[in-house]
PDB file of N, CA and C in Angstrom:
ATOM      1  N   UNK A   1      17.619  18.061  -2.905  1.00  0.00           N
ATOM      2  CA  UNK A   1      16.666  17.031  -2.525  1.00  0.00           C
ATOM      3  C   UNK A   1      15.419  17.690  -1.947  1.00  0.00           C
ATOM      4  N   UNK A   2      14.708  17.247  -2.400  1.00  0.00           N
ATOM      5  CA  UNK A   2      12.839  17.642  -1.966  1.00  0.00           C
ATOM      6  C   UNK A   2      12.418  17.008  -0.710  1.00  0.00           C
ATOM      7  N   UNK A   3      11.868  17.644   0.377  1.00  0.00           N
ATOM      8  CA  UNK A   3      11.939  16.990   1.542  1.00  0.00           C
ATOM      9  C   UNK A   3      10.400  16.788   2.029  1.00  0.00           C
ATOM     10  N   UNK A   4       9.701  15.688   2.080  1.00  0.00           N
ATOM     11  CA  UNK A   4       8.458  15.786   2.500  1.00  0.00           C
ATOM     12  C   UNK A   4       7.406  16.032   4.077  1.00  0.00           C
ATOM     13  N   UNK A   5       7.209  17.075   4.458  1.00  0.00           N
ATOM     14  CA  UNK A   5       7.211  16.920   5.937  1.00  0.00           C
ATOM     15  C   UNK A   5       5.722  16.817   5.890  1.00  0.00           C
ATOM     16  N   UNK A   6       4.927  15.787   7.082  1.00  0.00           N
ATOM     17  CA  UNK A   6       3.745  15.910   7.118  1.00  0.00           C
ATOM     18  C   UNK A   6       3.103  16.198   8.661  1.00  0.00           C
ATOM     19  N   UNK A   7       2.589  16.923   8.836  1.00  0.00           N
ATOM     20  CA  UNK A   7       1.931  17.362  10.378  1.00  0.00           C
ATOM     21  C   UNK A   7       3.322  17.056  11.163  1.00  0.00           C
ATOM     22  N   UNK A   8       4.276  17.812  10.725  1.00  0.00           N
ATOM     23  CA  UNK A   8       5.865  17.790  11.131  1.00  0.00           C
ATOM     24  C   UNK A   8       6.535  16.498  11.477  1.00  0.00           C
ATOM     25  N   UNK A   9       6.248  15.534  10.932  1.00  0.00           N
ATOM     26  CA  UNK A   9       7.130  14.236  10.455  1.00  0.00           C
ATOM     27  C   UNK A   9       7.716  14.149   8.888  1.00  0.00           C
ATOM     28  N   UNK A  10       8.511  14.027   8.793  1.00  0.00           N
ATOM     29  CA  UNK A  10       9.830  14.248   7.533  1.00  0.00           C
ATOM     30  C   UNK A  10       9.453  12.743   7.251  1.00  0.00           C
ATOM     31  N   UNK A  11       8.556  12.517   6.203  1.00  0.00           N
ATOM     32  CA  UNK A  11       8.123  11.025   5.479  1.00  0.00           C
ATOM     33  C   UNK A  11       9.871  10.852   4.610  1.00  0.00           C
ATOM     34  N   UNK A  12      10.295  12.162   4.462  1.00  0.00           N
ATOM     35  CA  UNK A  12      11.509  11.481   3.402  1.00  0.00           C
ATOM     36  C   UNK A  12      12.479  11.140   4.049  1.00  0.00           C
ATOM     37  N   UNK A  13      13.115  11.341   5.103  1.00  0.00           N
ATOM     38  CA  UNK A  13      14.294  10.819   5.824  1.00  0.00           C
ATOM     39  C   UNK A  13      13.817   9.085   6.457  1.00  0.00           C
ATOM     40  N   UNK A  14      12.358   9.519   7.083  1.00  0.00           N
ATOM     41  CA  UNK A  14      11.113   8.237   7.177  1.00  0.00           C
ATOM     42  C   UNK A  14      11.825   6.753   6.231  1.00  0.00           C
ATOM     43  N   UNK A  15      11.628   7.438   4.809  1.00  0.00           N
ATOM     44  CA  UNK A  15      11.500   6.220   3.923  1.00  0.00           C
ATOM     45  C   UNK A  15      12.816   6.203   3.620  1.00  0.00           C
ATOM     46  N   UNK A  16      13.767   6.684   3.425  1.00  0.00           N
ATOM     47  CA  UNK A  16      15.188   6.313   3.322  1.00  0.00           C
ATOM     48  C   UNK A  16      15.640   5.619   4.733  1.00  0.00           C
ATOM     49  N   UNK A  17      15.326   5.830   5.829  1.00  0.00           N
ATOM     50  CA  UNK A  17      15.785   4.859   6.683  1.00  0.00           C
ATOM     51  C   UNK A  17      14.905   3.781   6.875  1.00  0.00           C
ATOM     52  N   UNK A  18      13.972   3.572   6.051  1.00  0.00           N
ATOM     53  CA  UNK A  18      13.262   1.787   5.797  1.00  0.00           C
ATOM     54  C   UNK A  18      13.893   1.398   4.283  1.00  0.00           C
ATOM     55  N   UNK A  19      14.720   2.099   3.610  1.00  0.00           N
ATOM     56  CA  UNK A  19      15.216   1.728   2.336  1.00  0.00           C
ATOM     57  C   UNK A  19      16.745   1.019   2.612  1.00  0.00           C
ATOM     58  N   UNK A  20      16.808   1.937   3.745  1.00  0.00           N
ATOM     59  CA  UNK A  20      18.496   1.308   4.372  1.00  0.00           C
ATOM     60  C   UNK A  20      17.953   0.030   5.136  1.00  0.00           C
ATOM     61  N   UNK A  21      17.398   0.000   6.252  1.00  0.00           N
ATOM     62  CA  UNK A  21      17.516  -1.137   6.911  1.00  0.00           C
ATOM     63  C   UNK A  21      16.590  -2.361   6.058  1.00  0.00           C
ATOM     64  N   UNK A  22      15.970  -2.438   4.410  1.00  0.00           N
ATOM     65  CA  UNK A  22      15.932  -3.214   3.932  1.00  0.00           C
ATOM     66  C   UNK A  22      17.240  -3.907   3.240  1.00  0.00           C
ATOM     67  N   UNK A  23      17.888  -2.687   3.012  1.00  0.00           N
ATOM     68  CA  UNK A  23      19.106  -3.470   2.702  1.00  0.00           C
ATOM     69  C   UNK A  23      19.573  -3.815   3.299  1.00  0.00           C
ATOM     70  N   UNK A  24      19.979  -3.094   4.514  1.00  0.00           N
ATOM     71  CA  UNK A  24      20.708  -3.996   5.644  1.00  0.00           C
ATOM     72  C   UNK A  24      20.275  -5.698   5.687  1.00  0.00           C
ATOM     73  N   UNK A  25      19.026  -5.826   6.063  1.00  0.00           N
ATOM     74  CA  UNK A  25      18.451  -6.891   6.236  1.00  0.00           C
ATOM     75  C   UNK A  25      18.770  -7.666   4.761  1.00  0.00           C
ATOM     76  N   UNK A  26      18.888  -7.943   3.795  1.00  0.00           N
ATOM     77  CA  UNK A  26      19.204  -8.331   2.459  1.00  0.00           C
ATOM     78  C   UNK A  26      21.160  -8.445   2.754  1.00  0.00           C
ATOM     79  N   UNK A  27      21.451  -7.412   3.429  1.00  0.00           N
ATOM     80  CA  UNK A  27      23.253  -7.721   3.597  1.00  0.00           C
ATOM     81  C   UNK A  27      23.285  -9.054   4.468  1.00  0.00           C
ATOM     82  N   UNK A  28      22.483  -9.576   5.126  1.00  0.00           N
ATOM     83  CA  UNK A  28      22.425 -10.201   6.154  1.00  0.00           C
ATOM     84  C   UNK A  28      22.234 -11.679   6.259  1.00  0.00           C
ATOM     85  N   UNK A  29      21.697 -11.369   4.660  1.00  0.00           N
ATOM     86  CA  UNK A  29      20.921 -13.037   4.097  1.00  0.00           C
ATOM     87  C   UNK A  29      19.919 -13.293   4.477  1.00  0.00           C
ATOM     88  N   UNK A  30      19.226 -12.388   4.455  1.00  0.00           N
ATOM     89  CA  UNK A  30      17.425 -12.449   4.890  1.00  0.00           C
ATOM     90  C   UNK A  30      16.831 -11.953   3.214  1.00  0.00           C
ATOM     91  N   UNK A  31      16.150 -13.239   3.317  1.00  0.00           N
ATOM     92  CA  UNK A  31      15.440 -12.930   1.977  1.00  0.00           C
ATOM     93  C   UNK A  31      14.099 -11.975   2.252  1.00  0.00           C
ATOM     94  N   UNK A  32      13.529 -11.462   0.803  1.00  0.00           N
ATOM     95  CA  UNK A  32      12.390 -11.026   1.208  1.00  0.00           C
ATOM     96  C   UNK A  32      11.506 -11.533  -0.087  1.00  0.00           C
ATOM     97  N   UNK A  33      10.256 -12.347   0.229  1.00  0.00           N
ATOM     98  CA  UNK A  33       9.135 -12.917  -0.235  1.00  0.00           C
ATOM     99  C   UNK A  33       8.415 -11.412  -0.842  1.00  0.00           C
ATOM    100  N   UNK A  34       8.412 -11.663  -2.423  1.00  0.00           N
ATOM    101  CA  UNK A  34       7.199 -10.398  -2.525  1.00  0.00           C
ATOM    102  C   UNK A  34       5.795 -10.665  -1.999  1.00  0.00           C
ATOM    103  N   UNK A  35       5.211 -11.679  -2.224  1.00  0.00           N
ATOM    104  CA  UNK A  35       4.185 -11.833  -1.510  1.00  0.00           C
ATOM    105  C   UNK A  35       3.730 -10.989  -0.420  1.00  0.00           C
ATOM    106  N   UNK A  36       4.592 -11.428   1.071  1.00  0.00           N
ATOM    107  CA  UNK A  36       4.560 -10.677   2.106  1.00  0.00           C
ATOM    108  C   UNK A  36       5.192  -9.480   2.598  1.00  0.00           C
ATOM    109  N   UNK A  37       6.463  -9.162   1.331  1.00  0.00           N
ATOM    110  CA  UNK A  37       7.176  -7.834   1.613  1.00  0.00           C
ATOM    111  C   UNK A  37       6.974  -6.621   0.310  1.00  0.00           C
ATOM    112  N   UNK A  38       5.752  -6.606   0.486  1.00  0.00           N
ATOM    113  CA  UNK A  38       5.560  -5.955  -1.049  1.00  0.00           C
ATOM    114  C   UNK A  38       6.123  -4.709  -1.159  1.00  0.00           C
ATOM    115  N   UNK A  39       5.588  -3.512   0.247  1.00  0.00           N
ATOM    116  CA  UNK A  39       6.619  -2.379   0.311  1.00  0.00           C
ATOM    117  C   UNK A  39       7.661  -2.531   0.486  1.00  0.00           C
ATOM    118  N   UNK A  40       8.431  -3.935   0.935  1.00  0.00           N
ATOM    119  CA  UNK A  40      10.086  -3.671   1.258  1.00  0.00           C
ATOM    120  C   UNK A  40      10.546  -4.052  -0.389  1.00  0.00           C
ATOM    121  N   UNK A  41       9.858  -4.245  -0.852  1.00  0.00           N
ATOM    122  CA  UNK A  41      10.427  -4.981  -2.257  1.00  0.00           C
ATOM    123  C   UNK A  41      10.354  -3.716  -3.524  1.00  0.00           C
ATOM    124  N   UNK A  42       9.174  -3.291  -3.094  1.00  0.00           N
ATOM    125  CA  UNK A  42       8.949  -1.665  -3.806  1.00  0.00           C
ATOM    126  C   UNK A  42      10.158  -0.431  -3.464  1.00  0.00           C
ATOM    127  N   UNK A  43      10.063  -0.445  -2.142  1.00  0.00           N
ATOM    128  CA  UNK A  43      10.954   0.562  -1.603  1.00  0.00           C
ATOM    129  C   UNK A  43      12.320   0.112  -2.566  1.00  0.00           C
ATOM    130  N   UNK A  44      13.240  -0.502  -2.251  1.00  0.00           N
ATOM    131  CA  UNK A  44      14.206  -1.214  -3.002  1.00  0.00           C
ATOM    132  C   UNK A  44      14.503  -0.071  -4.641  1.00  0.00           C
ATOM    133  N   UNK A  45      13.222   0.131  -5.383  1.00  0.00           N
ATOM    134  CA  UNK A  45      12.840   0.901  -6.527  1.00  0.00           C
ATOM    135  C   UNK A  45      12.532   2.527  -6.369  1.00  0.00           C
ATOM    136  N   UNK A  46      12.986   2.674  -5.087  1.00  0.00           N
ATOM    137  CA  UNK A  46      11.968   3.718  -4.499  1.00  0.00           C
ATOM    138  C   UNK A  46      10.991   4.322  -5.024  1.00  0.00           C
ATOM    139  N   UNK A  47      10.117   3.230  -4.730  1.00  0.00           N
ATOM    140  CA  UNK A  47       8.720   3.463  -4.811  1.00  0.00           C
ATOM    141  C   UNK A  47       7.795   3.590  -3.390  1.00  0.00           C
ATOM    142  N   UNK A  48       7.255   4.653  -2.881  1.00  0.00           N
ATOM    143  CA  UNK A  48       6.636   4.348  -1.810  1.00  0.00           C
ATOM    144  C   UNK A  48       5.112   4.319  -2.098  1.00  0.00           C
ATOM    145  N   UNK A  49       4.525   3.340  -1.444  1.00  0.00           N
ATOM    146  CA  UNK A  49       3.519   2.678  -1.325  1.00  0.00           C
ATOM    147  C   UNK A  49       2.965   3.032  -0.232  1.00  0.00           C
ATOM    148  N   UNK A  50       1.749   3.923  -0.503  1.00  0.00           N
ATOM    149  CA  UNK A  50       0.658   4.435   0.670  1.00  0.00           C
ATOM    150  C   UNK A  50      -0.355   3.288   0.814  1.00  0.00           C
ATOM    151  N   UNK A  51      -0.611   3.041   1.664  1.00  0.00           N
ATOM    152  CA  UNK A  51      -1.910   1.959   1.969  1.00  0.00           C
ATOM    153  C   UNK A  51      -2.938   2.846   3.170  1.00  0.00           C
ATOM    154  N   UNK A  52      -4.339   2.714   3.138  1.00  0.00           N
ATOM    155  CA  UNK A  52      -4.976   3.232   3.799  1.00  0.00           C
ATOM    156  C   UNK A  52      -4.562   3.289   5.112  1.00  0.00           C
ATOM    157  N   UNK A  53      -4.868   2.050   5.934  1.00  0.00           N
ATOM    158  CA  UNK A  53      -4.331   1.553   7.284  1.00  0.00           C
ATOM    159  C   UNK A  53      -2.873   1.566   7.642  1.00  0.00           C
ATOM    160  N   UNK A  54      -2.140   1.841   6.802  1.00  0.00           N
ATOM    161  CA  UNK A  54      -0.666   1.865   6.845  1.00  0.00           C
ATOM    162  C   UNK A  54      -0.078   0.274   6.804  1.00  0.00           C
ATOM    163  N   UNK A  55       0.993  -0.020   7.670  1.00  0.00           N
ATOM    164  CA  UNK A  55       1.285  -1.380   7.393  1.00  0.00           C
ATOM    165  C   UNK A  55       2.666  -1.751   8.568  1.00  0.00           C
ATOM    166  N   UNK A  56       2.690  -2.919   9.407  1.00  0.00           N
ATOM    167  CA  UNK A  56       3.472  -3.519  10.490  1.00  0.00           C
ATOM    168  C   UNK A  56       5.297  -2.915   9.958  1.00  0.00           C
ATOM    169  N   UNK A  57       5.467  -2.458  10.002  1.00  0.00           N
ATOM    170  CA  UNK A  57       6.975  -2.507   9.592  1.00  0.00           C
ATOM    171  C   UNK A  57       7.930  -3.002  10.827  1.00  0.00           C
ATOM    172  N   UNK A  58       8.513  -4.158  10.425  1.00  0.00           N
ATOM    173  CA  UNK A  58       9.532  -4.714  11.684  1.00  0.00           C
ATOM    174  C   UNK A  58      10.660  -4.068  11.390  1.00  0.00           C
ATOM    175  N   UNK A  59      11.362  -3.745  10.315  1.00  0.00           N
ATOM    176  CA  UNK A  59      12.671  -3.361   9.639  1.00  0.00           C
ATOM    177  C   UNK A  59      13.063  -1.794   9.901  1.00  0.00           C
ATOM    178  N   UNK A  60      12.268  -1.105  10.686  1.00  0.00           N
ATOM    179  CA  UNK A  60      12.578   0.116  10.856  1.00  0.00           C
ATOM    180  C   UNK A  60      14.047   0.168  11.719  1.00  0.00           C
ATOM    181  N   UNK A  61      15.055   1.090  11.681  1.00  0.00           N
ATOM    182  CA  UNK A  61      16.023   1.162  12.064  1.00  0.00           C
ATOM    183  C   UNK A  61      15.284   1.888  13.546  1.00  0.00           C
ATOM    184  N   UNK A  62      14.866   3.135  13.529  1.00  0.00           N
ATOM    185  CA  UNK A  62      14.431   3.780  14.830  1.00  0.00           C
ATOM    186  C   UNK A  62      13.853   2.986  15.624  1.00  0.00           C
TER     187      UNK A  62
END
């Protein structure tokens, strides 16, 4: 596995633990609207989605 570290934050362990606690949240019976969950809905595909400003994430496990 390829590990991405940036100004020594590990983006890849990062996005696998917002890939888990989307599922979690989906085990739970919490839907997710693409509309408003576009990276949680991407991630899912693992696809990560850079946005300039970044973006609110409530679903983080940490």
């Amino acid at each position: 596995m390829i590990e991405f570290i940036v100004k020594g934050f590990d983006v890849s362990n990062a996005f696998y633990d917002f890939q888990c606690a989307v599922n979690l949240r989906i085990a739970k019976g919490n839907l997710l609207m693409f509309e408003s969950h576009v990276q949680h809905v991407l991630a899912l595909s693992s696809i990560f989605l850079i946005k300039p400003r970044g973006c609110y994430c409530s679903y983080s496990s940490r």
